[in-house]
PDB file of N, CA and C in Angstrom:
ATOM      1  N   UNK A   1       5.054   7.698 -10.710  1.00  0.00           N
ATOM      2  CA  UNK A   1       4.003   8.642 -10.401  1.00  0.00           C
ATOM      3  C   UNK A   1       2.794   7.934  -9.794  1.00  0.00           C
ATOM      4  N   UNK A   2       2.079   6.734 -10.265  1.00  0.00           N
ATOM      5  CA  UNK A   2       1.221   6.118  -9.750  1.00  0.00           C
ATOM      6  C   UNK A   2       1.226   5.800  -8.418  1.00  0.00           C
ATOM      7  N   UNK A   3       3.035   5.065  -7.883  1.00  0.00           N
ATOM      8  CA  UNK A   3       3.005   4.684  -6.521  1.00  0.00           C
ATOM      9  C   UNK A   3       2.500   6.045  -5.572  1.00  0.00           C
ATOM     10  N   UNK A   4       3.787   7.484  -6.131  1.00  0.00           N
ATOM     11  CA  UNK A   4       3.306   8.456  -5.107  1.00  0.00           C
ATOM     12  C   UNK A   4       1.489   8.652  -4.924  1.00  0.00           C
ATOM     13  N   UNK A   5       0.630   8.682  -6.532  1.00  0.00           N
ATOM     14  CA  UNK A   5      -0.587   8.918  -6.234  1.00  0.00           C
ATOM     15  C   UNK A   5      -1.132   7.743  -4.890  1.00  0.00           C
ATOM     16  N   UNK A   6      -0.836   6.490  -4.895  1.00  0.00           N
ATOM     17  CA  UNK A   6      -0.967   5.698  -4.465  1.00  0.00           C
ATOM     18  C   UNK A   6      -0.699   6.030  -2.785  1.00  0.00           C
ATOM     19  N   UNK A   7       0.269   6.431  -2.422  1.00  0.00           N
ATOM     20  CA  UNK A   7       0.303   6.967  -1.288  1.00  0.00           C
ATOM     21  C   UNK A   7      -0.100   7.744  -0.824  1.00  0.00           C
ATOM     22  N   UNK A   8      -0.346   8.577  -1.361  1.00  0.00           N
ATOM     23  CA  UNK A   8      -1.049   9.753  -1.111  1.00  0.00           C
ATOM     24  C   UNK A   8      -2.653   9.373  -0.525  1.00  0.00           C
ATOM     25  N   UNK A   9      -2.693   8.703  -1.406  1.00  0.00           N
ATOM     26  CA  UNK A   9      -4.206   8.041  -1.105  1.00  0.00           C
ATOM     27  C   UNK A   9      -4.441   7.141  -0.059  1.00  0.00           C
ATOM     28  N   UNK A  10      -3.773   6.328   0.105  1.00  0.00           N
ATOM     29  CA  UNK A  10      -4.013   5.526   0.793  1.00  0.00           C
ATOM     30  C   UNK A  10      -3.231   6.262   2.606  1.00  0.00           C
ATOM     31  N   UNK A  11      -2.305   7.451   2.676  1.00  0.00           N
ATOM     32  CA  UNK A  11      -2.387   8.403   3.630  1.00  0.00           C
ATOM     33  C   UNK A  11      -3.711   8.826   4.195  1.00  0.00           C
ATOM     34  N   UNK A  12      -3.903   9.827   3.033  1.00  0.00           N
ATOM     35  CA  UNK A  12      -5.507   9.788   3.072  1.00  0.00           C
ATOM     36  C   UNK A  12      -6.750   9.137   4.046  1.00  0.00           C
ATOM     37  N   UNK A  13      -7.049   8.483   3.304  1.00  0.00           N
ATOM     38  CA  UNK A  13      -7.868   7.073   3.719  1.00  0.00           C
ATOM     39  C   UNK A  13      -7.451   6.731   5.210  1.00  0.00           C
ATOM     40  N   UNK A  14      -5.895   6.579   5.627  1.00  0.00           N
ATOM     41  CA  UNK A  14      -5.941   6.073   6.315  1.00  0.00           C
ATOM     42  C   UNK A  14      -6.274   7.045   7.996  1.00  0.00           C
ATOM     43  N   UNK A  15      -6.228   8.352   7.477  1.00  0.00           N
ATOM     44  CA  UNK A  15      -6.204   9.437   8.492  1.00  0.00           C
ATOM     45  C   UNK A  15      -7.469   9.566   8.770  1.00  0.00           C
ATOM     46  N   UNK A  16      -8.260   9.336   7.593  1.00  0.00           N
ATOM     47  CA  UNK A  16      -9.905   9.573   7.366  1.00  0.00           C
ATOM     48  C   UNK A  16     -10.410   8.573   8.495  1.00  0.00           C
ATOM     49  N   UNK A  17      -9.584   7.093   8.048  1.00  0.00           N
ATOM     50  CA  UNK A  17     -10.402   6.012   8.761  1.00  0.00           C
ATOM     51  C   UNK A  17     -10.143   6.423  10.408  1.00  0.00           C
ATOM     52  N   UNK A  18      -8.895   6.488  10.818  1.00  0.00           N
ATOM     53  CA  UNK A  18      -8.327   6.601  12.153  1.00  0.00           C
ATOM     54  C   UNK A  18      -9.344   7.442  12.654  1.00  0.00           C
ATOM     55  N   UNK A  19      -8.962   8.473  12.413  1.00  0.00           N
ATOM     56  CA  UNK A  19     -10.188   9.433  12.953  1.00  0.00           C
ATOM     57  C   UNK A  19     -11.110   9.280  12.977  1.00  0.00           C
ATOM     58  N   UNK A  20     -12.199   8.604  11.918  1.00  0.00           N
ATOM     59  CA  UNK A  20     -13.546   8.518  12.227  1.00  0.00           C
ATOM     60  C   UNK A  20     -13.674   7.450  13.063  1.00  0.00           C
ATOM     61  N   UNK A  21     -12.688   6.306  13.352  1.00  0.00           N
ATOM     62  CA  UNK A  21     -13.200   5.359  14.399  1.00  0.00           C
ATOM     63  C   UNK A  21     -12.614   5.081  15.475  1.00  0.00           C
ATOM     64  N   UNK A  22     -11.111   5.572  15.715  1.00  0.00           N
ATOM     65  CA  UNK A  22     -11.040   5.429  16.736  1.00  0.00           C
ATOM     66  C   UNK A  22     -10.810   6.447  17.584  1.00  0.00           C
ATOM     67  N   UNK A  23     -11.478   7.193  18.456  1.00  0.00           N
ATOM     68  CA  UNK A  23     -12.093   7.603  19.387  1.00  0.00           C
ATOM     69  C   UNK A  23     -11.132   7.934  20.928  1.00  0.00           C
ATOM     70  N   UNK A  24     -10.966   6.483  21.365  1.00  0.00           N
ATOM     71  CA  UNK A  24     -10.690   6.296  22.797  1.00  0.00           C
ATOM     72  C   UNK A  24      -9.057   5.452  22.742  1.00  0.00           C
ATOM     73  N   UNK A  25      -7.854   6.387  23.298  1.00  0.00           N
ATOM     74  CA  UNK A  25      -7.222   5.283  23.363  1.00  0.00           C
ATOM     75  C   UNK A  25      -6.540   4.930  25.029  1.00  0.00           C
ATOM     76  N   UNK A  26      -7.156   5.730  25.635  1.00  0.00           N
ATOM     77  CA  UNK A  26      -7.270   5.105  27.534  1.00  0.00           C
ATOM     78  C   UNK A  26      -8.478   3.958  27.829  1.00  0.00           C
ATOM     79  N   UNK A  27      -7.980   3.354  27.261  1.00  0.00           N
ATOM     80  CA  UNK A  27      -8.924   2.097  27.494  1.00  0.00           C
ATOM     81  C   UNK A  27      -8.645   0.280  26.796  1.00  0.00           C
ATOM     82  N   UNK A  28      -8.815  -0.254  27.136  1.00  0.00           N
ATOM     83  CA  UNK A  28      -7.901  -1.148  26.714  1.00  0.00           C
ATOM     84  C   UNK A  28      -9.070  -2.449  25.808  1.00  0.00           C
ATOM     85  N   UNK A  29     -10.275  -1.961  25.517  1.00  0.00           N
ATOM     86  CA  UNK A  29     -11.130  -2.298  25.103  1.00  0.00           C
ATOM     87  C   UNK A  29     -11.352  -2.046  23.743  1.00  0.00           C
ATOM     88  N   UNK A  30     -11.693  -3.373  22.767  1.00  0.00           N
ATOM     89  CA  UNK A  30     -11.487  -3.149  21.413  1.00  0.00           C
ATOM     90  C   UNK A  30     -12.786  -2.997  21.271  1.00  0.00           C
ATOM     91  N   UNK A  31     -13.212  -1.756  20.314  1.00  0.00           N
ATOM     92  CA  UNK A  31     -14.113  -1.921  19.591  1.00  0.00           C
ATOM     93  C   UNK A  31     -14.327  -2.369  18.347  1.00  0.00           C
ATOM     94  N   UNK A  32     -15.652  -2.704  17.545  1.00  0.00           N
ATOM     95  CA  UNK A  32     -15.789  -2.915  16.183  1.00  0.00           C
ATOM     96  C   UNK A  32     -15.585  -2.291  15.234  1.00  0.00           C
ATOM     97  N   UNK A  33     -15.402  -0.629  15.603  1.00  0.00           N
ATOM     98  CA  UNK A  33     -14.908   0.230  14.889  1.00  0.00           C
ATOM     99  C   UNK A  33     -13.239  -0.026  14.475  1.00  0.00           C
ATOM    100  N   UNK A  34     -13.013  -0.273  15.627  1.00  0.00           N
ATOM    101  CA  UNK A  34     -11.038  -0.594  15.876  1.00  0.00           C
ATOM    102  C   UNK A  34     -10.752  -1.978  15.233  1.00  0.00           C
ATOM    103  N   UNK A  35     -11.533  -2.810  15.056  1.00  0.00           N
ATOM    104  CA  UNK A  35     -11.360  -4.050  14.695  1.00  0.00           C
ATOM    105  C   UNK A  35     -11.657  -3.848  13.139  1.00  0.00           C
ATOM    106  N   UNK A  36     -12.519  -3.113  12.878  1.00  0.00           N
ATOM    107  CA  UNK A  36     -12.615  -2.720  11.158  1.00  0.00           C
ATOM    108  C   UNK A  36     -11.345  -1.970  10.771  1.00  0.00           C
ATOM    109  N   UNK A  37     -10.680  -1.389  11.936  1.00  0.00           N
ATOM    110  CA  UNK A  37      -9.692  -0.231  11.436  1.00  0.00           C
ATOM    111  C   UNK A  37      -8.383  -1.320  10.919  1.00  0.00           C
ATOM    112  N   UNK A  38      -8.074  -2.468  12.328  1.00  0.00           N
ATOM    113  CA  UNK A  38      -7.190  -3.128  12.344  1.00  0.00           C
ATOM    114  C   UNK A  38      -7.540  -4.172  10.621  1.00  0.00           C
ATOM    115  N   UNK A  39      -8.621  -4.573  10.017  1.00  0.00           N
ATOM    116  CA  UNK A  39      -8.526  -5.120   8.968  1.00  0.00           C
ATOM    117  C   UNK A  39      -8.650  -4.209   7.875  1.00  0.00           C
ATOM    118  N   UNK A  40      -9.098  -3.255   7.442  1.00  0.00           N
ATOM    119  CA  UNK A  40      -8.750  -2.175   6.638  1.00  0.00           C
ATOM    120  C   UNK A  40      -7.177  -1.627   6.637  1.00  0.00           C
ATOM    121  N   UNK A  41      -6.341  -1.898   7.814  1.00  0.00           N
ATOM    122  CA  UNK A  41      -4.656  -1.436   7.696  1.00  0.00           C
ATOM    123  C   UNK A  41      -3.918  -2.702   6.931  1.00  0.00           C
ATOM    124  N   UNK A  42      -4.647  -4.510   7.755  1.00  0.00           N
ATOM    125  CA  UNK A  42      -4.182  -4.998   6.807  1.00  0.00           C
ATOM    126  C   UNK A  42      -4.289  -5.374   5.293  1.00  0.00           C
ATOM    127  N   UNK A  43      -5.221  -4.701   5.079  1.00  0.00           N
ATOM    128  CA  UNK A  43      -5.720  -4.958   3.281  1.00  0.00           C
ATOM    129  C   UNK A  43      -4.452  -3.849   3.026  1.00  0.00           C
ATOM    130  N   UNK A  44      -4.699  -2.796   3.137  1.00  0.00           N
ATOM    131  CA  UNK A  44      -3.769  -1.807   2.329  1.00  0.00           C
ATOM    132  C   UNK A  44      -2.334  -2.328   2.644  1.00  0.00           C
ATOM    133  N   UNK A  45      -2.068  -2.930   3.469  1.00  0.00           N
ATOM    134  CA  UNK A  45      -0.567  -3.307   3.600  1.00  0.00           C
ATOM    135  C   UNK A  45      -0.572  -4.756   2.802  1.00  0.00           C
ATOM    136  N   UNK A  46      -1.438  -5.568   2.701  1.00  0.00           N
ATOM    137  CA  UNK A  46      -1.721  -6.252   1.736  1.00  0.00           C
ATOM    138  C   UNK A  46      -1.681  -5.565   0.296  1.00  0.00           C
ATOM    139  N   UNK A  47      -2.381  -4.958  -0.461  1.00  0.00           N
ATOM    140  CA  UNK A  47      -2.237  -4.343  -1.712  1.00  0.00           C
ATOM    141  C   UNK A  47      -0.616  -3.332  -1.925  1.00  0.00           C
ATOM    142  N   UNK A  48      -0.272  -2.768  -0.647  1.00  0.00           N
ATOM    143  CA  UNK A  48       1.249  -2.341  -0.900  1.00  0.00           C
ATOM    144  C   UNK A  48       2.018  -3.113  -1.050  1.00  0.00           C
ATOM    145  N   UNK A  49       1.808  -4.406  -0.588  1.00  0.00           N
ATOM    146  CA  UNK A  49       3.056  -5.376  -0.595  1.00  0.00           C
ATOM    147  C   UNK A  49       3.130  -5.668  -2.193  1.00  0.00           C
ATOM    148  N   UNK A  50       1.641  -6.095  -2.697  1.00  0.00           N
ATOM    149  CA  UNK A  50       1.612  -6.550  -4.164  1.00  0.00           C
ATOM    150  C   UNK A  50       1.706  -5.043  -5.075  1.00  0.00           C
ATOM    151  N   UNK A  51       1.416  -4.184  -4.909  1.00  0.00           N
ATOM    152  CA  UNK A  51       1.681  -3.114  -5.932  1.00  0.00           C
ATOM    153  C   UNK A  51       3.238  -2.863  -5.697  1.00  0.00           C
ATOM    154  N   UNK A  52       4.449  -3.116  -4.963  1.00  0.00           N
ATOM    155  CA  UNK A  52       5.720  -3.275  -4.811  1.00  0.00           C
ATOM    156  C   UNK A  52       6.025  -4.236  -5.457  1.00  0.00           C
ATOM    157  N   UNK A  53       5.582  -5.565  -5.560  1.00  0.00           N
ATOM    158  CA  UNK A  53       6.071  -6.757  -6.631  1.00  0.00           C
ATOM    159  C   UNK A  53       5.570  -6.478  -7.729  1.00  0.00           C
ATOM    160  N   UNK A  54       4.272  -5.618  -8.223  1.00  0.00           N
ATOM    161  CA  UNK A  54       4.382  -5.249  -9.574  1.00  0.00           C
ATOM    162  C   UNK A  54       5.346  -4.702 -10.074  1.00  0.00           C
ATOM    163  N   UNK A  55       5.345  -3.544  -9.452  1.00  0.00           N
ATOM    164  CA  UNK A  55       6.501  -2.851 -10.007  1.00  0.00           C
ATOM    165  C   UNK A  55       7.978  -3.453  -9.838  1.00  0.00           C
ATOM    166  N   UNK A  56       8.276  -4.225  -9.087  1.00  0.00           N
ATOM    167  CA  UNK A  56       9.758  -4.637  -9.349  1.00  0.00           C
ATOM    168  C   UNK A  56       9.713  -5.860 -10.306  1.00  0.00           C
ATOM    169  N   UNK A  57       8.563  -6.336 -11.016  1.00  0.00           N
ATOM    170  CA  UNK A  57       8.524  -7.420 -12.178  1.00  0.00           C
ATOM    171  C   UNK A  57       8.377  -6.113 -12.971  1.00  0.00           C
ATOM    172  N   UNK A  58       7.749  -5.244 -13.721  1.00  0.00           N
ATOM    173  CA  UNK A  58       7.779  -4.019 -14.521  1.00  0.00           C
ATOM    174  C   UNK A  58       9.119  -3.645 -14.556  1.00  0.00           C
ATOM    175  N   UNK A  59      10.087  -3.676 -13.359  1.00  0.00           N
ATOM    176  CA  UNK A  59      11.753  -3.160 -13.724  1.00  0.00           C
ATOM    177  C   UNK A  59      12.177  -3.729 -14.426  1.00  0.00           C
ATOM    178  N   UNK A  60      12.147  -5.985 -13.844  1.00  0.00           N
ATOM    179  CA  UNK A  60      12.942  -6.433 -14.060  1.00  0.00           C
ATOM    180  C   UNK A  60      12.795  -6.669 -15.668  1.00  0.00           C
ATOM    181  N   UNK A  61      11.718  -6.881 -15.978  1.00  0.00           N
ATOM    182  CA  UNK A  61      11.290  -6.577 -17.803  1.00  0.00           C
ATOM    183  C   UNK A  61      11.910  -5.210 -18.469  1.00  0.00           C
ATOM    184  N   UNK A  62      11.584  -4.403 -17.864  1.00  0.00           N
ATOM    185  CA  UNK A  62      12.454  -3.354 -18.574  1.00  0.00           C
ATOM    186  C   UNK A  62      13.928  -3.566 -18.562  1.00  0.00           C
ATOM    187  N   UNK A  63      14.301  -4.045 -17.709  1.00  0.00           N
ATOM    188  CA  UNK A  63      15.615  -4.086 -17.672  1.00  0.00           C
ATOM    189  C   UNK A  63      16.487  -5.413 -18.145  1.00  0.00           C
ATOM    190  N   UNK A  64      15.496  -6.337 -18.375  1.00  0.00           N
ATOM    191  CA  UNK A  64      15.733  -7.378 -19.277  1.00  0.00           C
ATOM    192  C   UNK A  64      15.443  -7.060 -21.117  1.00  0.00           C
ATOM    193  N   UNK A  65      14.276  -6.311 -20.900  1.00  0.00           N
ATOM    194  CA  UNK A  65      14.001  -5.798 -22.131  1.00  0.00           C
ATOM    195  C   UNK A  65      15.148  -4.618 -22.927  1.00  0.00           C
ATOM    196  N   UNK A  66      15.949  -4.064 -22.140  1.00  0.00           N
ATOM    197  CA  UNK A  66      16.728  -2.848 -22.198  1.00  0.00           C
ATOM    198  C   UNK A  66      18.368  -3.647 -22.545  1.00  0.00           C
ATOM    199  N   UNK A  67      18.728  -5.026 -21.687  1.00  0.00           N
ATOM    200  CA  UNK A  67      19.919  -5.371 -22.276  1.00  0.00           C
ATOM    201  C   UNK A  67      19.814  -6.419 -23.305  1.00  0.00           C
ATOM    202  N   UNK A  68      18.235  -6.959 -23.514  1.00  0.00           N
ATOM    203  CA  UNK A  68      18.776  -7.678 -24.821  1.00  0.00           C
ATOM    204  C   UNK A  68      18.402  -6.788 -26.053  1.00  0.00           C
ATOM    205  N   UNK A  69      18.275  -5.480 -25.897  1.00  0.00           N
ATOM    206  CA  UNK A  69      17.820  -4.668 -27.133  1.00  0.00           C
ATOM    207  C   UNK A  69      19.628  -3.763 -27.078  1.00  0.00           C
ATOM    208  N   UNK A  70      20.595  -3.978 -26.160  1.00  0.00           N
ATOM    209  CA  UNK A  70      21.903  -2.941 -25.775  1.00  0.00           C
ATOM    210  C   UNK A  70      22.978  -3.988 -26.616  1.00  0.00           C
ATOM    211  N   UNK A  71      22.521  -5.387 -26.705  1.00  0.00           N
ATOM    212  CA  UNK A  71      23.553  -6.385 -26.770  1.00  0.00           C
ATOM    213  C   UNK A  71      23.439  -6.175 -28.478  1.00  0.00           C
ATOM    214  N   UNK A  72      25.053  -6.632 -29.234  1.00  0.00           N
ATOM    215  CA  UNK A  72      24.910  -6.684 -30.630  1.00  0.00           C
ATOM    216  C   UNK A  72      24.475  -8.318 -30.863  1.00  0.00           C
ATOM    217  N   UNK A  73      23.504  -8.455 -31.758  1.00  0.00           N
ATOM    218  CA  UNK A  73      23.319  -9.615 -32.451  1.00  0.00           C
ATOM    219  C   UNK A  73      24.056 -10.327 -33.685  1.00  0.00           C
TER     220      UNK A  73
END
């Protein structure tokens, strides 16, 4: 549930940002707006990459946690 909130949000955000800054795309000229846009896409693709390795260390514990609690002692 968190990831979907997570997407959702960061959809969001990212439609919010697009739109409010970039403007012009017949032109082949970067602005500072576009250059904030281009490092604001890589943070969030930065934080998706690591909120994906959380959660697949959260599986692999559960699922380590799940067969040594399945196994007889």
């Amino acid at each position: 549930m968190a990831f979907e909130e997570f997407l959702g949000a960061h959809s969001k955000l990212t439609e919010t940002c697009i739109l409010d800054c970039v403007k012009d795309f017949t032109t082949r000229e970067i602005t500072y707006s576009e250059c904030y846009l281009q490092k604001y896409l890589k943070m969030t693709q930065r934080i998706s990459m690591r909120l994906q390795e959380y959660h697949n260390q959260q599986n692999e514990a559960l699922a380590a946690k799940a067969g040594l609690l399945g196994q007889p002692q």
